[in-house]
C-alpha atoms as a PDB file:
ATOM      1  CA  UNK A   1     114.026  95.404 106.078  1.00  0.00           C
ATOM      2  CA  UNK A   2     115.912  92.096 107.430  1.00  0.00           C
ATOM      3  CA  UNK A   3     119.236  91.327 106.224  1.00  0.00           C
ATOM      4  CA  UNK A   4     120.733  92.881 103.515  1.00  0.00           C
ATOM      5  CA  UNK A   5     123.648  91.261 100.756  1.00  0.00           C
ATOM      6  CA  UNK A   6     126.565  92.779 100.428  1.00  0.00           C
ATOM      7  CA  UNK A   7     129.696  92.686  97.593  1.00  0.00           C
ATOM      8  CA  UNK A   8     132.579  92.377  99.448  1.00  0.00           C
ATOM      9  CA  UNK A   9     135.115  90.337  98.910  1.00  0.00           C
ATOM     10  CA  UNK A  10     136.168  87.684 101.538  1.00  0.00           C
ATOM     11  CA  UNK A  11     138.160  89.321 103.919  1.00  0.00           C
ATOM     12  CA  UNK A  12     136.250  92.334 104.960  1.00  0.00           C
ATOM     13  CA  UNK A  13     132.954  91.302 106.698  1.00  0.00           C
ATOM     14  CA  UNK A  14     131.910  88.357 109.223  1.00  0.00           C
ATOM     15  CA  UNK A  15     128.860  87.660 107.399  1.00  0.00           C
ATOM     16  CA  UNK A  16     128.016  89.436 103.671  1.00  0.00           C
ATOM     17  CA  UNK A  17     124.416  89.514 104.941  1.00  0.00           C
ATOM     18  CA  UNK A  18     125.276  91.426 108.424  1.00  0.00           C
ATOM     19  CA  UNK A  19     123.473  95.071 107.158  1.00  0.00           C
ATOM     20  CA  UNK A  20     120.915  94.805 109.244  1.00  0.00           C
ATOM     21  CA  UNK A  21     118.182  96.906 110.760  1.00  0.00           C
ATOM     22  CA  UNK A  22     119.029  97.821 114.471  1.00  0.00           C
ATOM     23  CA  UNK A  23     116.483 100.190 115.435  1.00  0.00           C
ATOM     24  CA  UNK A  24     113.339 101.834 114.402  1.00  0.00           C
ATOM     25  CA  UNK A  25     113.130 105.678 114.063  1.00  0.00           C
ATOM     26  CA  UNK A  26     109.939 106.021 112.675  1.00  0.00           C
ATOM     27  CA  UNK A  27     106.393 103.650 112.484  1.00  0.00           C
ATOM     28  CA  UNK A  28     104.178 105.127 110.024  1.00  0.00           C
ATOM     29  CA  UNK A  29     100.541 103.776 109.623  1.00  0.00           C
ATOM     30  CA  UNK A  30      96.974 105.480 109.257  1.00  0.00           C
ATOM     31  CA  UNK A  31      97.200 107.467 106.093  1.00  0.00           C
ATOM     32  CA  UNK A  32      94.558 109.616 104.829  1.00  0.00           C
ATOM     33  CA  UNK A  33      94.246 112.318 102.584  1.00  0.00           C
ATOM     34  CA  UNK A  34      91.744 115.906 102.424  1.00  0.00           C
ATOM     35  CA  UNK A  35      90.359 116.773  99.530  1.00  0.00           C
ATOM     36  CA  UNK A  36      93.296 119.206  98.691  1.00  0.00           C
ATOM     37  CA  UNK A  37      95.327 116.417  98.352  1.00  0.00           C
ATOM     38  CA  UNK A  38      96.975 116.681 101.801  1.00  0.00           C
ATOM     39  CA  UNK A  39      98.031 113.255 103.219  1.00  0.00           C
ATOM     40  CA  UNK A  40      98.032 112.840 106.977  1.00  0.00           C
ATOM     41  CA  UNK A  41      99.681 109.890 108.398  1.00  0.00           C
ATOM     42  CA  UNK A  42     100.381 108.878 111.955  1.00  0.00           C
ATOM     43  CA  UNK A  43     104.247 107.658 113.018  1.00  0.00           C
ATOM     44  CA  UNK A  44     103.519 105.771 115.851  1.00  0.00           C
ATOM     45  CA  UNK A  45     107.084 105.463 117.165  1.00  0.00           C
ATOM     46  CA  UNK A  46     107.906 109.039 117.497  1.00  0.00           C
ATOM     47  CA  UNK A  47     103.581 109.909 118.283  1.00  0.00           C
ATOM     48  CA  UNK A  48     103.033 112.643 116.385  1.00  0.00           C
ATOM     49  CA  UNK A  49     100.697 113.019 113.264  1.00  0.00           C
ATOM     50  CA  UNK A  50     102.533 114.001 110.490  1.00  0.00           C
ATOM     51  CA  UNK A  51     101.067 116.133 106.962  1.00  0.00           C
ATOM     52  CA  UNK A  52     102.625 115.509 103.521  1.00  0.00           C
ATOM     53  CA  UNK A  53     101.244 119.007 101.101  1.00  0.00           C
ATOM     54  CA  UNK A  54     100.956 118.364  97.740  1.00  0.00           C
ATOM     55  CA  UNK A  55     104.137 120.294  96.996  1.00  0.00           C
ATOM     56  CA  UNK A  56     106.514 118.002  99.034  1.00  0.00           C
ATOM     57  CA  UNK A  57     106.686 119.705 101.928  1.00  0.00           C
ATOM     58  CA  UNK A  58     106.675 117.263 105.365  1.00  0.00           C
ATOM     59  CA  UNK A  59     105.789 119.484 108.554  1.00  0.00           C
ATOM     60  CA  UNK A  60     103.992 117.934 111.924  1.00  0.00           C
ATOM     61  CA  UNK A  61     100.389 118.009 112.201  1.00  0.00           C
ATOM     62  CA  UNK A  62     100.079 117.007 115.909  1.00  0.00           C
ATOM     63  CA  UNK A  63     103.195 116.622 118.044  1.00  0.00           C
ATOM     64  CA  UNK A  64     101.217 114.327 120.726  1.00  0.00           C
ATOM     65  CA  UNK A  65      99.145 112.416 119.294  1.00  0.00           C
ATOM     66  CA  UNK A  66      98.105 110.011 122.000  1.00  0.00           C
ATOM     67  CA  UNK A  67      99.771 107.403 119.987  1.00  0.00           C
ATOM     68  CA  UNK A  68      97.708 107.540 117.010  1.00  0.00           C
ATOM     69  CA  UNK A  69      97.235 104.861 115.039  1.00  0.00           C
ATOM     70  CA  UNK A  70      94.553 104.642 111.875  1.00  0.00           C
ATOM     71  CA  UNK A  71      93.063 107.850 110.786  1.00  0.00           C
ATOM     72  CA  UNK A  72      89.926 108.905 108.332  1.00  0.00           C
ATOM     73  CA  UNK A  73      88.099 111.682 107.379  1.00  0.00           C
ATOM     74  CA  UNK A  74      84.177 111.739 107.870  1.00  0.00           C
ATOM     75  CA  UNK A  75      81.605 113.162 104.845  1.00  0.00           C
ATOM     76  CA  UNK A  76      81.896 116.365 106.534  1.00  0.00           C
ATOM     77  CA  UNK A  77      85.683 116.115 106.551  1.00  0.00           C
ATOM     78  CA  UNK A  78      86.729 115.709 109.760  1.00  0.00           C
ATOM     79  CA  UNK A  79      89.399 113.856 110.544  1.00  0.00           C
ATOM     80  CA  UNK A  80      88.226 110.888 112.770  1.00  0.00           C
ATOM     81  CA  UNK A  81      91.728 109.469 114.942  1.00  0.00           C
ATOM     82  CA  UNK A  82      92.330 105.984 116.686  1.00  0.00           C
ATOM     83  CA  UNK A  83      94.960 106.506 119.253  1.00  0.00           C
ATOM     84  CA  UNK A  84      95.832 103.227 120.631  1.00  0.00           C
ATOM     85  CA  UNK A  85      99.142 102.198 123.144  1.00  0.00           C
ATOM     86  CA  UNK A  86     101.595 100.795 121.307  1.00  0.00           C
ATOM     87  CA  UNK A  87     104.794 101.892 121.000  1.00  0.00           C
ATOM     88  CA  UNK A  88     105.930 103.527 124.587  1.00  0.00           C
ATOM     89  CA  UNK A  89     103.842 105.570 127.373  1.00  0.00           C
ATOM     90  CA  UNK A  90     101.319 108.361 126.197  1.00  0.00           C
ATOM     91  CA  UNK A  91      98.757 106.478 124.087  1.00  0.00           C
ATOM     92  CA  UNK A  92      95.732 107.735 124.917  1.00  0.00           C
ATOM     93  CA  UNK A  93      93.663 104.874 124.154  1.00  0.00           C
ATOM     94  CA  UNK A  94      90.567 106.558 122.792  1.00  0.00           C
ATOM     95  CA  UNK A  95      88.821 107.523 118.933  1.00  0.00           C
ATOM     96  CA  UNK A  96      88.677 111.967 118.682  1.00  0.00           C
ATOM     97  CA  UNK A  97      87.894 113.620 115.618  1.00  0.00           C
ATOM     98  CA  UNK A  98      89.472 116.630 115.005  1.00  0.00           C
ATOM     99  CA  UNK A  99      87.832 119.805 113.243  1.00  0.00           C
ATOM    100  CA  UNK A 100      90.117 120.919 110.550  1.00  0.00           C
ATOM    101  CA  UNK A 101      88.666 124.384 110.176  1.00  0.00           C
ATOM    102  CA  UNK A 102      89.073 125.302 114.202  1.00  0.00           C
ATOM    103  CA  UNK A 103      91.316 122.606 115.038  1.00  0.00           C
ATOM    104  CA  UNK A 104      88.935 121.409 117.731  1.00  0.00           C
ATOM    105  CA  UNK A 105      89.345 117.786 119.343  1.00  0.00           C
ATOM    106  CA  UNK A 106      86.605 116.184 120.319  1.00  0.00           C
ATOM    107  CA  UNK A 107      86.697 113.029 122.102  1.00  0.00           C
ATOM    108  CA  UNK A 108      83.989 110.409 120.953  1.00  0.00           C
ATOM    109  CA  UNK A 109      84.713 107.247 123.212  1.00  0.00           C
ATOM    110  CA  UNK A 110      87.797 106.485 125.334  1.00  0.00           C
ATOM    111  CA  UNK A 111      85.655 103.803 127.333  1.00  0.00           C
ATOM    112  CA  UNK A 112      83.341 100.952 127.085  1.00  0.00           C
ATOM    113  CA  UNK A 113      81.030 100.140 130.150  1.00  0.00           C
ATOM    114  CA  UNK A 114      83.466 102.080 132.460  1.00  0.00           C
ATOM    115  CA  UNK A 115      86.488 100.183 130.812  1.00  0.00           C
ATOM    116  CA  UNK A 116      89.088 101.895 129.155  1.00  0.00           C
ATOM    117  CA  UNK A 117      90.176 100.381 125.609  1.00  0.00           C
ATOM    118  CA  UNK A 118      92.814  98.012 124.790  1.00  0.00           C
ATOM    119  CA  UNK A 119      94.671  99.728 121.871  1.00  0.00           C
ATOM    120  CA  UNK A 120      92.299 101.282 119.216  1.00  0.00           C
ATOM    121  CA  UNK A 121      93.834 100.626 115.776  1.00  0.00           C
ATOM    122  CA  UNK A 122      91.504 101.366 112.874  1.00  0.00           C
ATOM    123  CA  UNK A 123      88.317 103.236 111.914  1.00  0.00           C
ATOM    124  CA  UNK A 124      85.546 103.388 109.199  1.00  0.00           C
ATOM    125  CA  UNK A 125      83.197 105.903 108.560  1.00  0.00           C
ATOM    126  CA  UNK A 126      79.939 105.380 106.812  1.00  0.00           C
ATOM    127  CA  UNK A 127      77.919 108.103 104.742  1.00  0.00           C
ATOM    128  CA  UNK A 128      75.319 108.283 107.576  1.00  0.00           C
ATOM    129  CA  UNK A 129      78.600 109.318 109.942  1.00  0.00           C
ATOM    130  CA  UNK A 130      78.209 105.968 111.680  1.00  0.00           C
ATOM    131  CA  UNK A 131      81.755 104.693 113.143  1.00  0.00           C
ATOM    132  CA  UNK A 132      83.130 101.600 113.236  1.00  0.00           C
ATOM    133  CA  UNK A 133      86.853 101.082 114.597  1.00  0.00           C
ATOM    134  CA  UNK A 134      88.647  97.884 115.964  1.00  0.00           C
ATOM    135  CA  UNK A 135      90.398  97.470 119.151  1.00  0.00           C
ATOM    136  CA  UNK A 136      92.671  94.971 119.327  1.00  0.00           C
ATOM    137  CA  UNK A 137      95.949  94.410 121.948  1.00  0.00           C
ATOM    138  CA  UNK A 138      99.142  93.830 120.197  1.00  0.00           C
ATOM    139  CA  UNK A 139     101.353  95.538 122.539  1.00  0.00           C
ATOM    140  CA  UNK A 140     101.300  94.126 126.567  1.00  0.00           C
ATOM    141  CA  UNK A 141      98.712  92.231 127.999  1.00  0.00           C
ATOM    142  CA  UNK A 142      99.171  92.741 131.450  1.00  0.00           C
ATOM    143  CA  UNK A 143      97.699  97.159 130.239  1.00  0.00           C
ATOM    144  CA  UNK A 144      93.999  95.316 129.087  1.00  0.00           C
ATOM    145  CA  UNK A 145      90.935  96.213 131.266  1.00  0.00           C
ATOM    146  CA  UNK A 146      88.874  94.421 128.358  1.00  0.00           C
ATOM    147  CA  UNK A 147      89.242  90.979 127.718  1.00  0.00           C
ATOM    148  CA  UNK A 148      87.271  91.463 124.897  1.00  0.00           C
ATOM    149  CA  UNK A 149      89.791  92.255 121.424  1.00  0.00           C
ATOM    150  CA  UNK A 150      86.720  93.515 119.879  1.00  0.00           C
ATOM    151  CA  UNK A 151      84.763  95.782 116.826  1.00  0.00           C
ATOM    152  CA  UNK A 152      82.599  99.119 117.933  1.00  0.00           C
ATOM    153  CA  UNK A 153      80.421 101.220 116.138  1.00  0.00           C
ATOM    154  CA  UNK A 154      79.568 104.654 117.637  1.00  0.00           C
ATOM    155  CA  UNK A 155      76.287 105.547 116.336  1.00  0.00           C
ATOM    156  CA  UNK A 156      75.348 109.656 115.127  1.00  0.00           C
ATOM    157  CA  UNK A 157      74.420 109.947 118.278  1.00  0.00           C
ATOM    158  CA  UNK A 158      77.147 109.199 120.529  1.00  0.00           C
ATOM    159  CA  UNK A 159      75.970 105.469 121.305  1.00  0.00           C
ATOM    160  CA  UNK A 160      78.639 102.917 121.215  1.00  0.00           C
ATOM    161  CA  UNK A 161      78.267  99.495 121.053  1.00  0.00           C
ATOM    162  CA  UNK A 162      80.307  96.256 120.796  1.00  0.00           C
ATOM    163  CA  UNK A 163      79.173  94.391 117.558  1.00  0.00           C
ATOM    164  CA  UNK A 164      82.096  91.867 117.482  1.00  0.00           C
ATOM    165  CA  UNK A 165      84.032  89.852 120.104  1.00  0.00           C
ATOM    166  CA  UNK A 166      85.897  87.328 119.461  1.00  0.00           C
ATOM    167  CA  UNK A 167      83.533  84.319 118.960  1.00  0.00           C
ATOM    168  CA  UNK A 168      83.677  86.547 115.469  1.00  0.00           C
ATOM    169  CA  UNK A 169      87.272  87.870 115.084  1.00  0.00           C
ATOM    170  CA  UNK A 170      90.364  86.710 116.954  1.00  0.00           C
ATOM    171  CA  UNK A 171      92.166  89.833 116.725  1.00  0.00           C
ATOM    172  CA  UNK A 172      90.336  92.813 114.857  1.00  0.00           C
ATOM    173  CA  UNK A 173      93.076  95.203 112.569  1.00  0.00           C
ATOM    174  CA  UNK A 174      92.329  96.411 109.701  1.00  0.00           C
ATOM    175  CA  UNK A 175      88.682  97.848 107.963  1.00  0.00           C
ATOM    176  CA  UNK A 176      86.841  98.836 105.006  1.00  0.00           C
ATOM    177  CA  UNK A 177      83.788  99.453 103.899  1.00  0.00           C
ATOM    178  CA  UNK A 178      81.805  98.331 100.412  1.00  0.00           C
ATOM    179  CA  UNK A 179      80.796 101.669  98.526  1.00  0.00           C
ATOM    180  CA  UNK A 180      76.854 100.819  99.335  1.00  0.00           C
ATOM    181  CA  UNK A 181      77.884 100.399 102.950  1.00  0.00           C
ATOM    182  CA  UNK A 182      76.514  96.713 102.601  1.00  0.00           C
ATOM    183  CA  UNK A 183      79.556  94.870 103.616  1.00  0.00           C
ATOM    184  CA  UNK A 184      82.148  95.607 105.865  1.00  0.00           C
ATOM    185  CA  UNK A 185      85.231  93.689 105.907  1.00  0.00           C
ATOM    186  CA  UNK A 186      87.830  92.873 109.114  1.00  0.00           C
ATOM    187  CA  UNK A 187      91.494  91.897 108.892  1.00  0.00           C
ATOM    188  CA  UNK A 188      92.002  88.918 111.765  1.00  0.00           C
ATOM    189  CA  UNK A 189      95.343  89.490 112.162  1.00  0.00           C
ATOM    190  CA  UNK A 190      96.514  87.134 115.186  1.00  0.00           C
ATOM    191  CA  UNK A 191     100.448  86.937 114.657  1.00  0.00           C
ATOM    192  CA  UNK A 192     100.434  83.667 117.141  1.00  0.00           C
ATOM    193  CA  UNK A 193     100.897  79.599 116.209  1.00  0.00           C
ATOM    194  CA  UNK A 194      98.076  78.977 114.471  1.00  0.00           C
ATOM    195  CA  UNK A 195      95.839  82.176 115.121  1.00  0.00           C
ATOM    196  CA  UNK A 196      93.991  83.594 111.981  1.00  0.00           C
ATOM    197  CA  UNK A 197      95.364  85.602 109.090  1.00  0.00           C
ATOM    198  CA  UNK A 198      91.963  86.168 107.762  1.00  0.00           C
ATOM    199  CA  UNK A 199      89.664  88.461 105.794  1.00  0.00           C
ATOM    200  CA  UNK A 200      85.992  88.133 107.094  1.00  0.00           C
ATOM    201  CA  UNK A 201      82.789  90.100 104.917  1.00  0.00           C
ATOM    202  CA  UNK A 202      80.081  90.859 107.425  1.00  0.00           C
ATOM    203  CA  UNK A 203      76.522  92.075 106.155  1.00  0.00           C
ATOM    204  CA  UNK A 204      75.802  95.169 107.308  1.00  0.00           C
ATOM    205  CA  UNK A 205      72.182  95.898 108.754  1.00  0.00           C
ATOM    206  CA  UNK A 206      70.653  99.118 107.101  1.00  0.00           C
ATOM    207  CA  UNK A 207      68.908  99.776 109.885  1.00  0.00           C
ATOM    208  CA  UNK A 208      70.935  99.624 113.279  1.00  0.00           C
ATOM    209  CA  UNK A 209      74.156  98.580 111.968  1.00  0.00           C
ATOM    210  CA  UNK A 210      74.957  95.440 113.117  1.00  0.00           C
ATOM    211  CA  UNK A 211      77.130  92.884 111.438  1.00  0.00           C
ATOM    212  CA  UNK A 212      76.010  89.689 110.863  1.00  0.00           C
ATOM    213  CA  UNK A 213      76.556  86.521 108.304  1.00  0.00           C
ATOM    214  CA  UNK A 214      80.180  86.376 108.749  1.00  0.00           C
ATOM    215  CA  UNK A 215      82.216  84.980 105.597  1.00  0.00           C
ATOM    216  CA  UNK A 216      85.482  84.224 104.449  1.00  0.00           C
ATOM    217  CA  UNK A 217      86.891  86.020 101.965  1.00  0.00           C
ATOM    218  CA  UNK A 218      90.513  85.392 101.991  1.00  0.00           C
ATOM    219  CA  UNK A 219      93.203  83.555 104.878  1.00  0.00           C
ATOM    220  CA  UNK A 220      96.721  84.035 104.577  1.00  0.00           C
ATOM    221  CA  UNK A 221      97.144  80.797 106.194  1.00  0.00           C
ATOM    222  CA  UNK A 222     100.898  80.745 107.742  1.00  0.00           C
ATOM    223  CA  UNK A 223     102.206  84.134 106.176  1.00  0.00           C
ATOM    224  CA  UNK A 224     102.236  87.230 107.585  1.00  0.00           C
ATOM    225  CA  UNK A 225      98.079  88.953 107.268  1.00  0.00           C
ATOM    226  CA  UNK A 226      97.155  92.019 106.489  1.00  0.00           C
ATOM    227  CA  UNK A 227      96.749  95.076 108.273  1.00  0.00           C
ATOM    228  CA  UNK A 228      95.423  97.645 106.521  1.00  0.00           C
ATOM    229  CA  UNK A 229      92.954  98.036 103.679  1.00  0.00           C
ATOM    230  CA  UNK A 230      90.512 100.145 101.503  1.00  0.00           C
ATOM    231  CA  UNK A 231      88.642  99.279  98.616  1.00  0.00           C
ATOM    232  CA  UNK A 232      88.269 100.645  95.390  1.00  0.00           C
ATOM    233  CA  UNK A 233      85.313 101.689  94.058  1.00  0.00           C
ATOM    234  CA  UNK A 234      85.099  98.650  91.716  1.00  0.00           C
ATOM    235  CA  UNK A 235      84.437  96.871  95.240  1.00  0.00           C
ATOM    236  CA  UNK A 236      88.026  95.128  95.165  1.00  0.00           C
ATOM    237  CA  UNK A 237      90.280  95.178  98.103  1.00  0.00           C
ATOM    238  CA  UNK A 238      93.441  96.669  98.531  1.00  0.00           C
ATOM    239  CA  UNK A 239      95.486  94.824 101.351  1.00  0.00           C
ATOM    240  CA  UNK A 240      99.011  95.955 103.068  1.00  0.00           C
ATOM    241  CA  UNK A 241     100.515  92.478 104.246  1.00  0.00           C
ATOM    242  CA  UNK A 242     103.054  90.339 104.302  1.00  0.00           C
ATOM    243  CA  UNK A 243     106.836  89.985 105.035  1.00  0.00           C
ATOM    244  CA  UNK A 244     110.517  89.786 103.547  1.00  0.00           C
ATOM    245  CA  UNK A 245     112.250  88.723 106.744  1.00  0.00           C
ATOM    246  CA  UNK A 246     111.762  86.184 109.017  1.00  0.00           C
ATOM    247  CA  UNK A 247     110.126  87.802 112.170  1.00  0.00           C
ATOM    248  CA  UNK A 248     111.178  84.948 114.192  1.00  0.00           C
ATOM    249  CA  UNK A 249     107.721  84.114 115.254  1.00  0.00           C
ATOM    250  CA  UNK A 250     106.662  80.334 115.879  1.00  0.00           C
ATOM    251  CA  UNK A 251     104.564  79.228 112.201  1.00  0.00           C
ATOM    252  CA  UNK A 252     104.554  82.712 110.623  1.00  0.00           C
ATOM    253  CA  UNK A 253     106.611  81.549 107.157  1.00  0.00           C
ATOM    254  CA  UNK A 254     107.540  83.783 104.226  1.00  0.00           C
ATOM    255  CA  UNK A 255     105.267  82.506 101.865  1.00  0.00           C
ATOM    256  CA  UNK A 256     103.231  85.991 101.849  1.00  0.00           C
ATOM    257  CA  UNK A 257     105.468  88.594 100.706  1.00  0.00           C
ATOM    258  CA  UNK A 258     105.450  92.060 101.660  1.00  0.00           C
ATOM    259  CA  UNK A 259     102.868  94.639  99.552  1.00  0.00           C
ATOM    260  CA  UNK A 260      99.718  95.501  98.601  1.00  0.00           C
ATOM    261  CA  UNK A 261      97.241  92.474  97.917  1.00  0.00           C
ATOM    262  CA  UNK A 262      94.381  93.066  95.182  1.00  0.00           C
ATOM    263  CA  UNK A 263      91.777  90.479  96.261  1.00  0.00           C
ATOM    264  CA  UNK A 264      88.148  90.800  94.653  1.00  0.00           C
ATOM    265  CA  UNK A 265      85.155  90.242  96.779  1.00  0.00           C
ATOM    266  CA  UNK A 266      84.772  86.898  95.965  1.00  0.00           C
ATOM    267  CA  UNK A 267      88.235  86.237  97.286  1.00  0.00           C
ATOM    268  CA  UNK A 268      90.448  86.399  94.510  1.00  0.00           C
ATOM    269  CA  UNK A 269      94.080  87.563  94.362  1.00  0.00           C
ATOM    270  CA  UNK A 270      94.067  90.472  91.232  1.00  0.00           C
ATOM    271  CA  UNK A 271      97.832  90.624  91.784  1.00  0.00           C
ATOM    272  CA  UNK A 272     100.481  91.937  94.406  1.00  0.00           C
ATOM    273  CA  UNK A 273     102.279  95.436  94.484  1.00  0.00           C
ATOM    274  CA  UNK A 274     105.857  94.921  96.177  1.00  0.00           C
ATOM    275  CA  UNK A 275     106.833  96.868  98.735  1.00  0.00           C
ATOM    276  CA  UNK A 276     110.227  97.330  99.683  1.00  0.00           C
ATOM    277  CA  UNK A 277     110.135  97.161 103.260  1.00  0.00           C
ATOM    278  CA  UNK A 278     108.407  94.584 105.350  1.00  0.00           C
ATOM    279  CA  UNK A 279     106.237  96.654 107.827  1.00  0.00           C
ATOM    280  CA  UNK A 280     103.512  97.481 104.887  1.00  0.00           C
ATOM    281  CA  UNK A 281     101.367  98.824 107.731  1.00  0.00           C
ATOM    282  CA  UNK A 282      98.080 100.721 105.689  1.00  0.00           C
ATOM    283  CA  UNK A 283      97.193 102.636 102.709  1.00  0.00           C
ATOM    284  CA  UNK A 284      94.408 105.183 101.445  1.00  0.00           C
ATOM    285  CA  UNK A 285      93.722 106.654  97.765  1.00  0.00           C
ATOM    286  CA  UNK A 286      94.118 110.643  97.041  1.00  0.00           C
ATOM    287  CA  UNK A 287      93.556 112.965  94.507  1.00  0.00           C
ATOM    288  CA  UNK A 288      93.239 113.227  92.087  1.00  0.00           C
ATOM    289  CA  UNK A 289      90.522 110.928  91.108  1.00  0.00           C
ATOM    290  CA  UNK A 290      91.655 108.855  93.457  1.00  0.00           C
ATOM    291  CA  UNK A 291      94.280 107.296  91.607  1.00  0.00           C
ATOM    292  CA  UNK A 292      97.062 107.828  93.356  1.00  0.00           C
ATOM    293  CA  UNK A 293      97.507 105.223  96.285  1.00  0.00           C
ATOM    294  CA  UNK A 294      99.431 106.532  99.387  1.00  0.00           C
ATOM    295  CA  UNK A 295     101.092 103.143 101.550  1.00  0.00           C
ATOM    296  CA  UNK A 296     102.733 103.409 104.759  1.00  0.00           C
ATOM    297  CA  UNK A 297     105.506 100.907 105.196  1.00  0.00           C
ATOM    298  CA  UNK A 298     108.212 101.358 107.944  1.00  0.00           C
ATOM    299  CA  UNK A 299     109.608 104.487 107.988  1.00  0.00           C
ATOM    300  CA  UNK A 300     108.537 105.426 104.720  1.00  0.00           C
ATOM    301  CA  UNK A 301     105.497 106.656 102.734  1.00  0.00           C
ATOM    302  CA  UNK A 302     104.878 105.610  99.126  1.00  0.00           C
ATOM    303  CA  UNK A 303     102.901 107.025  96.055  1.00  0.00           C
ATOM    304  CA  UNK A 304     101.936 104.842  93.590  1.00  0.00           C
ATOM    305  CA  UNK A 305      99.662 105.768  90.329  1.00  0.00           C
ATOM    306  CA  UNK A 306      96.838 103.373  89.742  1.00  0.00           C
ATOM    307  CA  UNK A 307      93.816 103.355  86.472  1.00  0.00           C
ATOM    308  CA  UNK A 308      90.776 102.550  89.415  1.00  0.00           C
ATOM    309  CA  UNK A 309      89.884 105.273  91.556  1.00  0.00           C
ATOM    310  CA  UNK A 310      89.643 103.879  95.440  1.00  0.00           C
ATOM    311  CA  UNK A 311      86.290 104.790  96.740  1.00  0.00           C
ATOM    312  CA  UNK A 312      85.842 107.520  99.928  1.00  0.00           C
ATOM    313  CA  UNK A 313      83.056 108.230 101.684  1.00  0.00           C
ATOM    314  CA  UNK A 314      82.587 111.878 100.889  1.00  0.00           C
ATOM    315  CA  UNK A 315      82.361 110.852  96.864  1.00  0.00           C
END
């Protein structure tokens, strides 16, 4: 949460602004939520899944979680899990869905022409149960077998196939969907010198699901992107970005502040929600209706009540 002011008098401290953060005990990103209002939500740091119930009570969903990342639940309600390689040994580096009924994990892809993937970080599913999920390399270069920082889609039928590299998107994060599965929209989140803090639309092809037509929709130009999104089912997006705190990163600049951005398709900022900690990581709608909007951010994991109902895939 960067440095923090203080109210002591002269006399007592080195520097009034020396509260600072000195380690991380928790990551928390991917949340999704069942249609009995349970919220699942990975914390990276500590990889485990954990499960909010809807009367309070935090217990552990999955103790290993292969370093899970972004999570989602199908139209059959299966929980469909990214776990990428960040944050320490054990990521897994693969997308499972899990059964909730039996508990059953069943591996979809953990490689791509006998290459194992980079990190994967966030997933889509469409109505048909077609998957798309980014895999981008934020953590150490030297663990890629890809060069590619690319966008898959795994068909109903197991196929998977690449249908962005990085002639399209720098560095692929965050995803979402339009509710007629027309569009689908990629966060370019490339945290170096002049690398993209983008937004790109993509038409989607109704018939094999490629992505073509690439558009702009919104650049954060020198602030910290966004990472996570959904939309609502008014079409708008719903973006975690920003920062408080200097990061200390060559051209990243404060201008963006940390929350949840409310951009219309044609690009428009509807207004921000602040967030009070500067890793605003993701963020999914629950029951009921939908209007109640679940963020994770750091350590924590925040409810907010909203009048538009986000849009899911099993509505």
């Amino acid at each position: 949460m960067g440095k923090i002011e203080t109210s002591l008098p002269t006399g007592f401290l080195a520097d009034k602004q020396m509260v600072t953060s000195a380690a991380m005990v928790a990551f928390t990103e991917g949340p999704a939520v069942d249609p009995a209002g349970n919220v699942l939500f990975s914390d990276i740091q500590n990889n485990r899944i954990l499960q909010l119930w809807p009367d309070g009570e935090l217990t552990v969903f999955r103790a290993d979680s292969g370093r899970a990342n972004g999570n989602t639940f199908d139209i059959e309600g299966r929980l469909v899990t990214c776990e990428g390689s960040e944050f320490g040994p054990g990521g897994r580096r693969r997308v499972t869905r899990t059964d909730m009924s039996t508990s059953q994990v069943t591996v979809l892809t953990d490689r791509y022409e006998g290459k194992r993937y980079n990190s994967p970080n966030d997933v889509v599913v469409d109505k048909s149960g077609n998957i798309y999920f980014t895999d981008p390399c934020y953590g150490d270069p030297a663990t890629k077998e890809m060069e590619a920082e690319a966008v898959y889609r795994i068909s109903t039928n197991g196929e998977v196939r690449r249908v962005l590299d990085q002639d399209n998107v720098q560095k692929p994060n965050g995803l979402a969907l339009t509710p007629d599965g027309s569009t689908l929209y990629v966060i370019d989140s490339n945290p170096i010198e002049g690398g993209n803090r983008k937004i790109w639309g993509f038409a989607v092809d109704a018939n094999d699901g490629s992505l073509a037509n690439r558009r702009l929709i919104y650049d954060f130009e020198k602030g910290r992107g966004g990472d996570g999104m959904r939309v609502d089912v008014d079409g708008n997006l719903w973006v975690a970005a920003g920062i408080n705190a200097s990061r200390g990163r060559p051209g990243e600049t404060l201008d963006v502040p940390a929350g949840v951005y409310v951009i219309s398709p044609a690009g428009e900022v509807q207004g921000r929600i602040p967030i009070p900690e500067d890793s605003v990581t993701n963020l999914t709608f629950g029951p009921p209706d939908r209007k109640i909007l679940y963020v994770t951010a750091g350590k924590n994991l925040f409810t907010i009540p909203t009048d538009v109902s986000g849009y899911d895939v099993r509505d």
